[in-house]
C-alpha atoms as a PDB file:
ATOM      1  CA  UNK A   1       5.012 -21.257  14.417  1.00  0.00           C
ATOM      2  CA  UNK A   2       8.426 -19.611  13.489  1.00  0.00           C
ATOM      3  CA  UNK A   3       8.752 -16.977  10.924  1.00  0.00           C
ATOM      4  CA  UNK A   4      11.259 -15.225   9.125  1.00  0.00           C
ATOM      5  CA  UNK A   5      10.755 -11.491   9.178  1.00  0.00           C
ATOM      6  CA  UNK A   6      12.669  -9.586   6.655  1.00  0.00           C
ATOM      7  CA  UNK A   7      12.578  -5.785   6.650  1.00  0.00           C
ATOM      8  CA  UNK A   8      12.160  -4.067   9.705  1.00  0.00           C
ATOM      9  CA  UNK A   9      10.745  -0.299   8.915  1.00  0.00           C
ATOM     10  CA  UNK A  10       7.623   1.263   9.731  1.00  0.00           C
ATOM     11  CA  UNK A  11       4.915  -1.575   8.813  1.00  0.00           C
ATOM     12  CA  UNK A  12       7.529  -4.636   9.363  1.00  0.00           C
ATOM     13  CA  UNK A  13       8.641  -3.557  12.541  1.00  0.00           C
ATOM     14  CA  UNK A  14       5.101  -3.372  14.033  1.00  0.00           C
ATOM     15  CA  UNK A  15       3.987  -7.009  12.108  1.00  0.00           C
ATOM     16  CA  UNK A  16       6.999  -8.248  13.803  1.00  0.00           C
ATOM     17  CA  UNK A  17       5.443  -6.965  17.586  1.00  0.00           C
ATOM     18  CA  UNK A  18       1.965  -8.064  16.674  1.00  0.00           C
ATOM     19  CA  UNK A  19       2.929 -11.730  15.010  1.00  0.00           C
ATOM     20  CA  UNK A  20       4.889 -12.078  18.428  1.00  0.00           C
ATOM     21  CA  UNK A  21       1.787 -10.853  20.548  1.00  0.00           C
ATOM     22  CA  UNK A  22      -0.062 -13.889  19.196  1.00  0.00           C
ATOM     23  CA  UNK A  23       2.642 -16.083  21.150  1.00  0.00           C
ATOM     24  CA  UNK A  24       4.689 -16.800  17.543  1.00  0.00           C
ATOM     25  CA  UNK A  25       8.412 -16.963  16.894  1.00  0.00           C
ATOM     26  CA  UNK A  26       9.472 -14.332  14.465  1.00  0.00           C
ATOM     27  CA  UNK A  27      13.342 -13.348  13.715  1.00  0.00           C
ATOM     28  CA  UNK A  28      13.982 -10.611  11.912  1.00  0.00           C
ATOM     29  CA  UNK A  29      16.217  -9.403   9.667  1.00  0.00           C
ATOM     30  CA  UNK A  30      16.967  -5.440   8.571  1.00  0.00           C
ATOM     31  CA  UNK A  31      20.007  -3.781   7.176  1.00  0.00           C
ATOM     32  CA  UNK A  32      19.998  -1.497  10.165  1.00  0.00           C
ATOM     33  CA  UNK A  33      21.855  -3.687  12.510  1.00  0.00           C
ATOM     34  CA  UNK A  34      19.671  -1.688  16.001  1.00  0.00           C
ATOM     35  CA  UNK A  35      16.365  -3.041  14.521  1.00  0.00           C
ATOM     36  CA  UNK A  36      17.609  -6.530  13.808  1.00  0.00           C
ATOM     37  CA  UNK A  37      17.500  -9.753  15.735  1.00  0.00           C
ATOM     38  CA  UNK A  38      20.429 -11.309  13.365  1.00  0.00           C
ATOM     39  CA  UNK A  39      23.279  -9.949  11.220  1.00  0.00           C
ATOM     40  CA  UNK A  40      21.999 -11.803   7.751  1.00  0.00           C
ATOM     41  CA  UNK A  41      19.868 -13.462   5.884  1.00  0.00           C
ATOM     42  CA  UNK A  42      21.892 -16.740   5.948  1.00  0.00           C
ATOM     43  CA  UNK A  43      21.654 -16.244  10.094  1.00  0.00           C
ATOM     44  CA  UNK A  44      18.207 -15.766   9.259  1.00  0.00           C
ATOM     45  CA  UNK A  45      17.382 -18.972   7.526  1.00  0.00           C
ATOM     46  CA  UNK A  46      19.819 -20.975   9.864  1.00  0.00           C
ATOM     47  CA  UNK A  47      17.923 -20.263  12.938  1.00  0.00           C
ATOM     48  CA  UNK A  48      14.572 -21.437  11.215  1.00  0.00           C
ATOM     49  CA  UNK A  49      13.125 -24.918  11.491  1.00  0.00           C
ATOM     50  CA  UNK A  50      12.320 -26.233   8.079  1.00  0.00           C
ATOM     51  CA  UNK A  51       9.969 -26.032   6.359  1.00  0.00           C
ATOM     52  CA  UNK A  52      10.474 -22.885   6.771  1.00  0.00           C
ATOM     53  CA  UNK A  53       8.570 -19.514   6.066  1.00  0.00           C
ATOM     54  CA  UNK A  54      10.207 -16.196   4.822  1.00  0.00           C
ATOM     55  CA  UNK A  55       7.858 -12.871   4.880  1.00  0.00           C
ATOM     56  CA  UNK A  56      10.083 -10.136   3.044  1.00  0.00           C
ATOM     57  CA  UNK A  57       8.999  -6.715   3.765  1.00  0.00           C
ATOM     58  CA  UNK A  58      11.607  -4.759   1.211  1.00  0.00           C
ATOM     59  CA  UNK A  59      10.613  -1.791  -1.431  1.00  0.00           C
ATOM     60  CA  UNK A  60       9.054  -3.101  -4.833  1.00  0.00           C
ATOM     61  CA  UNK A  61      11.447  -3.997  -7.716  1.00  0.00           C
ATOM     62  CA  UNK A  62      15.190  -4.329  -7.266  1.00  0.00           C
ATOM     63  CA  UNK A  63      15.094  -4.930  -3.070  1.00  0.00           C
ATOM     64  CA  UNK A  64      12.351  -7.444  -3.242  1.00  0.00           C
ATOM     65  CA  UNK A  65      14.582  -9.534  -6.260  1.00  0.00           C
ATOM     66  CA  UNK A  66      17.676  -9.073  -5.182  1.00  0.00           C
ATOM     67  CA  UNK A  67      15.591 -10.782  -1.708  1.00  0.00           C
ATOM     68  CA  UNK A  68      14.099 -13.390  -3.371  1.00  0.00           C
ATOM     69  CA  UNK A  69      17.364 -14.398  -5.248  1.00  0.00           C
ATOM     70  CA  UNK A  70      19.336 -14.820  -2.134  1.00  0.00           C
ATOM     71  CA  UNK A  71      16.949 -16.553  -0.463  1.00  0.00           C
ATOM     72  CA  UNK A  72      16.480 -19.108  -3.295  1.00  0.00           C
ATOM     73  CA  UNK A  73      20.126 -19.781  -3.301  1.00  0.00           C
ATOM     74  CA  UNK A  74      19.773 -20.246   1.269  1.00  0.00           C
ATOM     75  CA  UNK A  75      15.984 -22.122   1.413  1.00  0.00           C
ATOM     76  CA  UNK A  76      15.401 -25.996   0.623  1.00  0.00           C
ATOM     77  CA  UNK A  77      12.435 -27.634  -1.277  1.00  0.00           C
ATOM     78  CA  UNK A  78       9.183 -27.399   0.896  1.00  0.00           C
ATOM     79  CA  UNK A  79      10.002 -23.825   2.477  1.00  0.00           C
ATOM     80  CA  UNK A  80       7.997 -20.914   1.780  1.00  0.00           C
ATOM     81  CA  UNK A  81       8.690 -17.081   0.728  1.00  0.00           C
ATOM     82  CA  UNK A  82       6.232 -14.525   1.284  1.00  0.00           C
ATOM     83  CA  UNK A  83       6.429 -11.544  -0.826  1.00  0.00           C
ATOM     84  CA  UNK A  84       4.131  -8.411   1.378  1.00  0.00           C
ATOM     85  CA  UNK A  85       5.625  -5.978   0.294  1.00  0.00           C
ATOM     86  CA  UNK A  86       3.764  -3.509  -3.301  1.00  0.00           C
ATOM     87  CA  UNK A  87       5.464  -5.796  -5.705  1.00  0.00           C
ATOM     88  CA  UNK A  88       3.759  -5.327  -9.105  1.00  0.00           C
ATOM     89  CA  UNK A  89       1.756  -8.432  -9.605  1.00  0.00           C
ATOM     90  CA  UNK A  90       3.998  -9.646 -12.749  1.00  0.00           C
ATOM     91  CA  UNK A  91       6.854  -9.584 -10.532  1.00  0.00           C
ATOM     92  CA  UNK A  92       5.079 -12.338  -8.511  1.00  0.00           C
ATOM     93  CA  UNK A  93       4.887 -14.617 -11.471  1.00  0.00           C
ATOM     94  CA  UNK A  94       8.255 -14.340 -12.176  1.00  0.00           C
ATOM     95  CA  UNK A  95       9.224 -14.592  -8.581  1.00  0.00           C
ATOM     96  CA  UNK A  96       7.005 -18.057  -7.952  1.00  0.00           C
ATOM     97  CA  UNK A  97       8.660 -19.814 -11.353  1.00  0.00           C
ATOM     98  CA  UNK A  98      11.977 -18.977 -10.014  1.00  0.00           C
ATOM     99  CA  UNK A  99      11.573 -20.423  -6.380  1.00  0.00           C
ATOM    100  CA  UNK A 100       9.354 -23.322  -7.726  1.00  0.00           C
ATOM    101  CA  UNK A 101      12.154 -24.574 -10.439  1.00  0.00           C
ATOM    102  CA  UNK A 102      14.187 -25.069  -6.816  1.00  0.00           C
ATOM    103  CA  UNK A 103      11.056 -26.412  -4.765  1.00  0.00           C
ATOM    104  CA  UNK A 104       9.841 -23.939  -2.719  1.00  0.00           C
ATOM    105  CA  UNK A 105       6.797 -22.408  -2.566  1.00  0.00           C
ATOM    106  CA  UNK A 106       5.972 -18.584  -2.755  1.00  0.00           C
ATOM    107  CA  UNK A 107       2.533 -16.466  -1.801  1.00  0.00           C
ATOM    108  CA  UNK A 108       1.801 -12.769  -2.800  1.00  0.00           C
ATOM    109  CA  UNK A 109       0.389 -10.585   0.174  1.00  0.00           C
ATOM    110  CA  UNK A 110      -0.436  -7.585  -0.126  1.00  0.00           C
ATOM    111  CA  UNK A 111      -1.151  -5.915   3.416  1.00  0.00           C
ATOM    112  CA  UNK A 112      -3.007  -3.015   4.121  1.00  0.00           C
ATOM    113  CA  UNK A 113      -3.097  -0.911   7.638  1.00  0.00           C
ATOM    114  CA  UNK A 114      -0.295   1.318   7.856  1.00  0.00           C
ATOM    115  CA  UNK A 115       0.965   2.480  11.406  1.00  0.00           C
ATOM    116  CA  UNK A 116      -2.841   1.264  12.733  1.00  0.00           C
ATOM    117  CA  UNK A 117      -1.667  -2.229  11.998  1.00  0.00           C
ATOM    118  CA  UNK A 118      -0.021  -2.889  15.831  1.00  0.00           C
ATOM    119  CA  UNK A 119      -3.401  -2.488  17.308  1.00  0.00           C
ATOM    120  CA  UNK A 120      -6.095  -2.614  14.758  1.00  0.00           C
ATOM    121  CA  UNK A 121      -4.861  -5.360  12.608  1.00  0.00           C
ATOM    122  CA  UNK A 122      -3.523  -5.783   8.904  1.00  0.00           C
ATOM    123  CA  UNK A 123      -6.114  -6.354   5.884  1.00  0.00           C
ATOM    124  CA  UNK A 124      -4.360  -8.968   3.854  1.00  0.00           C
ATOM    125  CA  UNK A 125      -5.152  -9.987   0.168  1.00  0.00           C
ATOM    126  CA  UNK A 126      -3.251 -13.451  -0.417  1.00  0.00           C
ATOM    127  CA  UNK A 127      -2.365 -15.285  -3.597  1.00  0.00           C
ATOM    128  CA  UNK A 128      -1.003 -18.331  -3.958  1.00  0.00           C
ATOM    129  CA  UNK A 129      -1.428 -22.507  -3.798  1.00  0.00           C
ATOM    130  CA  UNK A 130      -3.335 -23.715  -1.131  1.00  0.00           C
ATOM    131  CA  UNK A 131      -0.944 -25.674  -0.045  1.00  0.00           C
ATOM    132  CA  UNK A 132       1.448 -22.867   0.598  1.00  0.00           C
ATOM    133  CA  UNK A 133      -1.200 -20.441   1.801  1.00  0.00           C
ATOM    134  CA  UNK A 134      -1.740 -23.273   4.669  1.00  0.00           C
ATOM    135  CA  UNK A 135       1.806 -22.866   5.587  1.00  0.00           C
ATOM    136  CA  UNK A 136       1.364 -19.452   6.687  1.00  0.00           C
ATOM    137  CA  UNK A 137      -1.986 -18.960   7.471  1.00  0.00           C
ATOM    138  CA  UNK A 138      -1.289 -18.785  11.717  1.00  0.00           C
ATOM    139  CA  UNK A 139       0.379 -15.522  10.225  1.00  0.00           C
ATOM    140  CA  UNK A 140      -2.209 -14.348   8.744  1.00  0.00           C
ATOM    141  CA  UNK A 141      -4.448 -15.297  11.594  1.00  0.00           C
ATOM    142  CA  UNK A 142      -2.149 -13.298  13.862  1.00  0.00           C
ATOM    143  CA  UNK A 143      -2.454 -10.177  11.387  1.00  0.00           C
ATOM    144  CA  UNK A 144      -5.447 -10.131  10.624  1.00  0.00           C
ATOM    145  CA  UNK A 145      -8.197  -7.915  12.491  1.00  0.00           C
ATOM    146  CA  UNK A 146     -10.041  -9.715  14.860  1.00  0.00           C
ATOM    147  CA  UNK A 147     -13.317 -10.649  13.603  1.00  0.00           C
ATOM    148  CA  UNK A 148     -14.594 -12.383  10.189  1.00  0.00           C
ATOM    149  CA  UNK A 149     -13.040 -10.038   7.762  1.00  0.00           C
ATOM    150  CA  UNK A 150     -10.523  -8.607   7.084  1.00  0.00           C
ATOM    151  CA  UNK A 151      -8.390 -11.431   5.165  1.00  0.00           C
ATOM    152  CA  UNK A 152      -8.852 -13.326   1.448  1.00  0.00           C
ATOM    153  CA  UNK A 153      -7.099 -15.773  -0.363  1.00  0.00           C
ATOM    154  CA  UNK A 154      -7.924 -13.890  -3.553  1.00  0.00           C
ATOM    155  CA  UNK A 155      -6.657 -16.447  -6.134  1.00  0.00           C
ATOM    156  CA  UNK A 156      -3.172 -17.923  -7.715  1.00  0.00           C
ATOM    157  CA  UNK A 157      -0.612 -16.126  -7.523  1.00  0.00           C
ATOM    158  CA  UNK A 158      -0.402 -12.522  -8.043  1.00  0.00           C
ATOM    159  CA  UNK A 159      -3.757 -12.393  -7.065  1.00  0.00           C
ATOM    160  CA  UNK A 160      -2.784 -10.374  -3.406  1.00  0.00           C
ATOM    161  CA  UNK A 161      -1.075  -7.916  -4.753  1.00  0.00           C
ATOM    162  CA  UNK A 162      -3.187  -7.418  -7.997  1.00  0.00           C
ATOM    163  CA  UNK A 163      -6.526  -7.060  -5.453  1.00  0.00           C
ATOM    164  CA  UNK A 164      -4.232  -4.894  -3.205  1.00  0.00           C
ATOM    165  CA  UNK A 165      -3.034  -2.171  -6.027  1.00  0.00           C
ATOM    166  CA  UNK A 166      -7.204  -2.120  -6.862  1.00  0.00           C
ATOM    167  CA  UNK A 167      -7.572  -1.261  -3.404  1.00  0.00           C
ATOM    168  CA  UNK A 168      -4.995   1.372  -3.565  1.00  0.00           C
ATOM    169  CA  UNK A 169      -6.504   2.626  -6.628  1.00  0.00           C
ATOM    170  CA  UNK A 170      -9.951   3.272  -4.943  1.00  0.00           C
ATOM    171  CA  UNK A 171      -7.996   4.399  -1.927  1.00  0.00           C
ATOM    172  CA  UNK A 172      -6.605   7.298  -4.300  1.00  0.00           C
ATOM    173  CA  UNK A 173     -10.140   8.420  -5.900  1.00  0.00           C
ATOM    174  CA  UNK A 174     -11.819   7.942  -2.288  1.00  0.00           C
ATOM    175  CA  UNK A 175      -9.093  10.842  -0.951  1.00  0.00           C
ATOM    176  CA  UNK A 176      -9.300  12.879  -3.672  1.00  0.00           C
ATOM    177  CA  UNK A 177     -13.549  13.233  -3.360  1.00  0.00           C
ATOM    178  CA  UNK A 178     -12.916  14.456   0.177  1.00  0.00           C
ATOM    179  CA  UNK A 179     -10.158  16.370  -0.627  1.00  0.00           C
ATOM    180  CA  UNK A 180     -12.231  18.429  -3.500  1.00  0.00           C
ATOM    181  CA  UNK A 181     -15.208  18.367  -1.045  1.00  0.00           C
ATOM    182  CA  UNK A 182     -13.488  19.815   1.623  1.00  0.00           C
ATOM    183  CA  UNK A 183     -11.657  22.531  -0.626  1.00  0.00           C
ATOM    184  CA  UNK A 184     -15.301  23.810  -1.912  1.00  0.00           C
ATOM    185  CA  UNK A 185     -16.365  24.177   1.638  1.00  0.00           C
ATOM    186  CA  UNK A 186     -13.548  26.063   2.292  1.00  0.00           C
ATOM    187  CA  UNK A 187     -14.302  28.371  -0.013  1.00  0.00           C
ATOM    188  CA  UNK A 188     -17.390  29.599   0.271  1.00  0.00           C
ATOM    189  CA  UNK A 189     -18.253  32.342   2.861  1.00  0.00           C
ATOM    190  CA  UNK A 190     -21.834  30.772   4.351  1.00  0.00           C
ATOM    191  CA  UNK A 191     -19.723  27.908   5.441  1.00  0.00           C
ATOM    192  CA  UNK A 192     -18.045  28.786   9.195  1.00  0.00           C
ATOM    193  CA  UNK A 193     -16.746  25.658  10.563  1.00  0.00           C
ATOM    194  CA  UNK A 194     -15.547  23.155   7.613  1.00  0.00           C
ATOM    195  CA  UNK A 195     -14.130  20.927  10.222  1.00  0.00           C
ATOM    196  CA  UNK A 196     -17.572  20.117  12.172  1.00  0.00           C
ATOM    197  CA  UNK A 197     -19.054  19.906   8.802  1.00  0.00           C
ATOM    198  CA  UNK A 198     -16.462  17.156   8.194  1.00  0.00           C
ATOM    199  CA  UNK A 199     -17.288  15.799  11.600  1.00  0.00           C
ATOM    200  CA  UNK A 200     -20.818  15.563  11.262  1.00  0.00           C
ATOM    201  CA  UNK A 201     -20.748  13.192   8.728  1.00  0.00           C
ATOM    202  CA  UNK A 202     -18.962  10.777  10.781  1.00  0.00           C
ATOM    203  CA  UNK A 203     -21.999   9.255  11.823  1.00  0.00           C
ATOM    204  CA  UNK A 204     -25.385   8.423   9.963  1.00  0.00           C
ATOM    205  CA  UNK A 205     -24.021   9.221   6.301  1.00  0.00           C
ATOM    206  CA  UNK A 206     -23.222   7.002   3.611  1.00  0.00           C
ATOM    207  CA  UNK A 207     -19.977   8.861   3.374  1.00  0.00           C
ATOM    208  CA  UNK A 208     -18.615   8.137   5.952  1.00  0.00           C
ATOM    209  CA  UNK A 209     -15.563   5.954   6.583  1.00  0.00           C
ATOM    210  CA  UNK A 210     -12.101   5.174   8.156  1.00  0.00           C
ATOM    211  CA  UNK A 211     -10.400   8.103   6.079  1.00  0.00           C
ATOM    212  CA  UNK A 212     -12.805  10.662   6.855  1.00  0.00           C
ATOM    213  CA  UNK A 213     -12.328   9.502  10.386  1.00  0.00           C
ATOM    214  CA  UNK A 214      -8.260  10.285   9.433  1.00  0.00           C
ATOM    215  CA  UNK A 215      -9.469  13.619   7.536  1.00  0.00           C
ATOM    216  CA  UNK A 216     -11.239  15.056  10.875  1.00  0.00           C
ATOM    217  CA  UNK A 217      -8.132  13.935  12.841  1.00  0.00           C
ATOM    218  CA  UNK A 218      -5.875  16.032  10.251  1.00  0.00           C
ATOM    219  CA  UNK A 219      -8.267  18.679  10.765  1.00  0.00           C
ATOM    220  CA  UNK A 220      -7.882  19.099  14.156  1.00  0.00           C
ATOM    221  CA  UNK A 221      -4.308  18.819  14.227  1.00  0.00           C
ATOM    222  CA  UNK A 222      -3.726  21.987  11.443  1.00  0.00           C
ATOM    223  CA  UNK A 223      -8.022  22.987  11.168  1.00  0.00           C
ATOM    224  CA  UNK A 224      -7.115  25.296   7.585  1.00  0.00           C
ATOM    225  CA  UNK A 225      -4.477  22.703   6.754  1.00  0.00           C
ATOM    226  CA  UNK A 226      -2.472  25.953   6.759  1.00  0.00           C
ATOM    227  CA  UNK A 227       0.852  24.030   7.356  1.00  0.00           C
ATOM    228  CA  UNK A 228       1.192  21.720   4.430  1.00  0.00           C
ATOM    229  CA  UNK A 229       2.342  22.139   1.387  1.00  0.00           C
ATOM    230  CA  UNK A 230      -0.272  20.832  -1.230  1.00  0.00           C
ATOM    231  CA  UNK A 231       2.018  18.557  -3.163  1.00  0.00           C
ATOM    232  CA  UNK A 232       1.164  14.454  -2.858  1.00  0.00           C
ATOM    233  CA  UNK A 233       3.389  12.020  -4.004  1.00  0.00           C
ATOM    234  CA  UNK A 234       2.087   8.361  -5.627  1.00  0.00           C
ATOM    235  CA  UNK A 235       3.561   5.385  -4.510  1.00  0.00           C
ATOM    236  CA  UNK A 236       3.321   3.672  -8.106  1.00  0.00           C
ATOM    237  CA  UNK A 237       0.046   1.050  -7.322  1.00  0.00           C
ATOM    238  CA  UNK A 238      -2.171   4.291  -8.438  1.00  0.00           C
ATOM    239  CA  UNK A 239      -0.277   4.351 -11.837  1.00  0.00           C
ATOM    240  CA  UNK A 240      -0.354   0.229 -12.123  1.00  0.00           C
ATOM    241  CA  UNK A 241      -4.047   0.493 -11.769  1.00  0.00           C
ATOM    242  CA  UNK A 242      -4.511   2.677 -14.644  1.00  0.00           C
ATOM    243  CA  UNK A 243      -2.141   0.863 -16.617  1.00  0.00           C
ATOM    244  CA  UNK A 244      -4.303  -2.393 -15.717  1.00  0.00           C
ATOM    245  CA  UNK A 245      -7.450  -1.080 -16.615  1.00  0.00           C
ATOM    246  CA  UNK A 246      -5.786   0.261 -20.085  1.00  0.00           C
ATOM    247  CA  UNK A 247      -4.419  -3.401 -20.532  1.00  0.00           C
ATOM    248  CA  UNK A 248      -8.043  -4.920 -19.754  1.00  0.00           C
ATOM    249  CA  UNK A 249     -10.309  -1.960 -21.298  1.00  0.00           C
ATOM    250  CA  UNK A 250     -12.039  -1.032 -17.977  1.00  0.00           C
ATOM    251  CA  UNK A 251     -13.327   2.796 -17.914  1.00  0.00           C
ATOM    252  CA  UNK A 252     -11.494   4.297 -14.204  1.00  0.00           C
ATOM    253  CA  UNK A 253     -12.159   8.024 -14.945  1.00  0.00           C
ATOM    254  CA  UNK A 254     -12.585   8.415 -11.353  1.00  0.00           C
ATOM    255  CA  UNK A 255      -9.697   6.970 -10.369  1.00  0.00           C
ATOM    256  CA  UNK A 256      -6.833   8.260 -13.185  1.00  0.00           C
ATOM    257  CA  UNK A 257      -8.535  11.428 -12.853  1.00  0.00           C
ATOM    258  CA  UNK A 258      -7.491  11.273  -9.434  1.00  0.00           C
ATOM    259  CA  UNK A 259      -4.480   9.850 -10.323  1.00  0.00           C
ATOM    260  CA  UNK A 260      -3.410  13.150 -12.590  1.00  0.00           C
ATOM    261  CA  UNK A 261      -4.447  15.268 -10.313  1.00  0.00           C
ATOM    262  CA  UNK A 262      -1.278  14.241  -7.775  1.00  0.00           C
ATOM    263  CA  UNK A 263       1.117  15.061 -10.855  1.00  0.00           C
ATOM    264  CA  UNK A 264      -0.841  18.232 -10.983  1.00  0.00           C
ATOM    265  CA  UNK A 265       0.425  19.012  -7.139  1.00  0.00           C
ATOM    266  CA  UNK A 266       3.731  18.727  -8.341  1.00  0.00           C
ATOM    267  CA  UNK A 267       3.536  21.854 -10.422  1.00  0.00           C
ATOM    268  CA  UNK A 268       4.186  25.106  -9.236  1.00  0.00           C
ATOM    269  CA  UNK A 269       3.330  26.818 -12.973  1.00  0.00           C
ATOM    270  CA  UNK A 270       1.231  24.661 -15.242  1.00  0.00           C
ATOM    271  CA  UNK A 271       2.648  24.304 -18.647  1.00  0.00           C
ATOM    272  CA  UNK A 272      -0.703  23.213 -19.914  1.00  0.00           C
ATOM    273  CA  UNK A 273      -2.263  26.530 -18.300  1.00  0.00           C
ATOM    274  CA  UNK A 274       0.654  28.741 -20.462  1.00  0.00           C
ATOM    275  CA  UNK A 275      -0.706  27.226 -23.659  1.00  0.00           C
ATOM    276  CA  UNK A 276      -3.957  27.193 -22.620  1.00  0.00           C
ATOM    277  CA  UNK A 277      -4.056  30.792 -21.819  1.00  0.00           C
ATOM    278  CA  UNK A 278      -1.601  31.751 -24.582  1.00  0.00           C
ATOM    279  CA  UNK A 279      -4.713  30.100 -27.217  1.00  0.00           C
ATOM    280  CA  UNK A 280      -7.892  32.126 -25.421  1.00  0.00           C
ATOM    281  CA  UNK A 281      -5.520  35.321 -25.859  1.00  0.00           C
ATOM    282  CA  UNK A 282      -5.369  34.119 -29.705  1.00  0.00           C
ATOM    283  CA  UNK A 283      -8.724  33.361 -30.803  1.00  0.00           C
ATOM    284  CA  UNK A 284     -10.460  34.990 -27.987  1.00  0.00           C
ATOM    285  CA  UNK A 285      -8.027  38.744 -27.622  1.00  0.00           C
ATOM    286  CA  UNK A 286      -8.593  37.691 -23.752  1.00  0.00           C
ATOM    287  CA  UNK A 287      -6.267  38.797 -21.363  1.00  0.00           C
ATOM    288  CA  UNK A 288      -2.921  36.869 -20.001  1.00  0.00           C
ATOM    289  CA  UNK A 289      -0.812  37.364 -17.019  1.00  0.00           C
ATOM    290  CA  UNK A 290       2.777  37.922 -17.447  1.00  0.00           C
ATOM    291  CA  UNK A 291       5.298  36.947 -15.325  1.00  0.00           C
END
């Protein structure tokens, strides 16, 4: 089939290699004219045979509308727009009313894979009709891992990238359990090799996974970690899920826990440990450091 690719970075520009590997038509678009096969989206949509699908690959928010709105004003009734991008899932609601009241169909993705996508595959969540799930689904077959899993239609629409911030959400607590674990076994003198430790449960554990796997790699690359700085931005789906869970009354301690503790890397004195200290020195006469 023939697809129109829009956004051409890290994750877009490999999708675009591996939808093309599976003997499909894809023609991109990016605002950096060396990574783009034509100079607009109206070039874009031109070159497509209806009906015609439109993945957009753009940051959440104000690139993915501003997307969306131009391509409602170029696309006819029966076309298709892809959003895979980490829209928020209410943006997809608004997104679908506003293509449907023209005719044209739009599915929620969100995608899942990183730079590991080229060769390992994508996991996609999908939302949407059926009928416009259909329309893309050789897509998702080509992004897919090989293998039964790996790809759901997880409901109507906002469904893909409602199940995908969820994912993200776990992904957060998940990295921040090895990240504790490792620091404790770093501290302590009767462990000598933290790394093999971390290697060792690689195989045969019921810890292990694909970020461990990523963790030993790290490891071996920088074994003490001695050349990062520990500060760890969030990407927003982290914050989304705890707002979610708020909104539905679902207990995530594991997860905003985890969650805080990135705003907590941010800090290079801790307001909260000032007050804290200043109140033990109160009640308590203990001691406090001054600067």
């Amino acid at each position: 089939m023939e697809l129109g690719l829009v956004g051409l970075g890290k994750m877009g520009g490999n999708m675009r290699e591996r939808i093309r590997r599976a003997g499909h038509t894809v023609i991109g678009y990016d605002r950096n004219p060396d990574l783009a096969d034509v100079h607009s989206l109206a070039d874009l949509v031109g070159k497509l045979s209806g009906p015609r699908v439109v993945w957009v690959m753009v940051p959440a928010g104000a690139p993915t509308q501003s997307t969306v709105d131009e391509l409602a004003e170029l696309l006819e009734p029966g076309d298709v727009v892809v959003d895979g991008g980490n829209s928020r899932w209410t943006d997809d609601e608004k997104h679908a009313e506003e293509l449907a009241a023209k005719g044209i169909g739009f599915v929620d993705c969100g995608v899942s894979g990183g730079v590991w996508g080229l060769e390992n595959g994508y996991a996609l969540m999908y939302g949407g009709d059926a009928e416009n799930v259909a329309k893309v689904q050789p897509v998702f077959d080509a992004l897919k891992p090989e293998g039964t899993f790996g790809a759901v239609h997880a409901g109507k629409v906002g469904a893909g990238h409602f199940a995908k911030m969820v994912h993200n959400g776990i992904e957060y607590a998940m990295m921040q359990a090895y990240a504790e674990g490792w620091e404790l076994l770093e501290k302590v003198d009767s462990v000598t090799d933290v790394r093999e430790v971390f290697r060792s449960w690689q195989e045969g554990t019921v810890i292990r996974s694909w970020l461990l796997d990523l963790a030993v790699n790290a490891l071996d690359e920088d074994e003490h970690l001695d050349r990062l700085k520990g500060f760890a931005q969030d990407s927003g789906e982290g914050r989304w899920t705890v707002e979610a869970a708020i909104d539905n009354a679902v207990p995530l301690p594991a997860i905003t826990a985890s969650l805080f503790a990135r705003f907590s890397s941010r800090q290079e004195d801790s307001p909260q440990m000032k007050m804290i200290a200043a109140l033990r020195n109160q009640f308590g006469g203990h001691a406090v450091e001054k600067k």
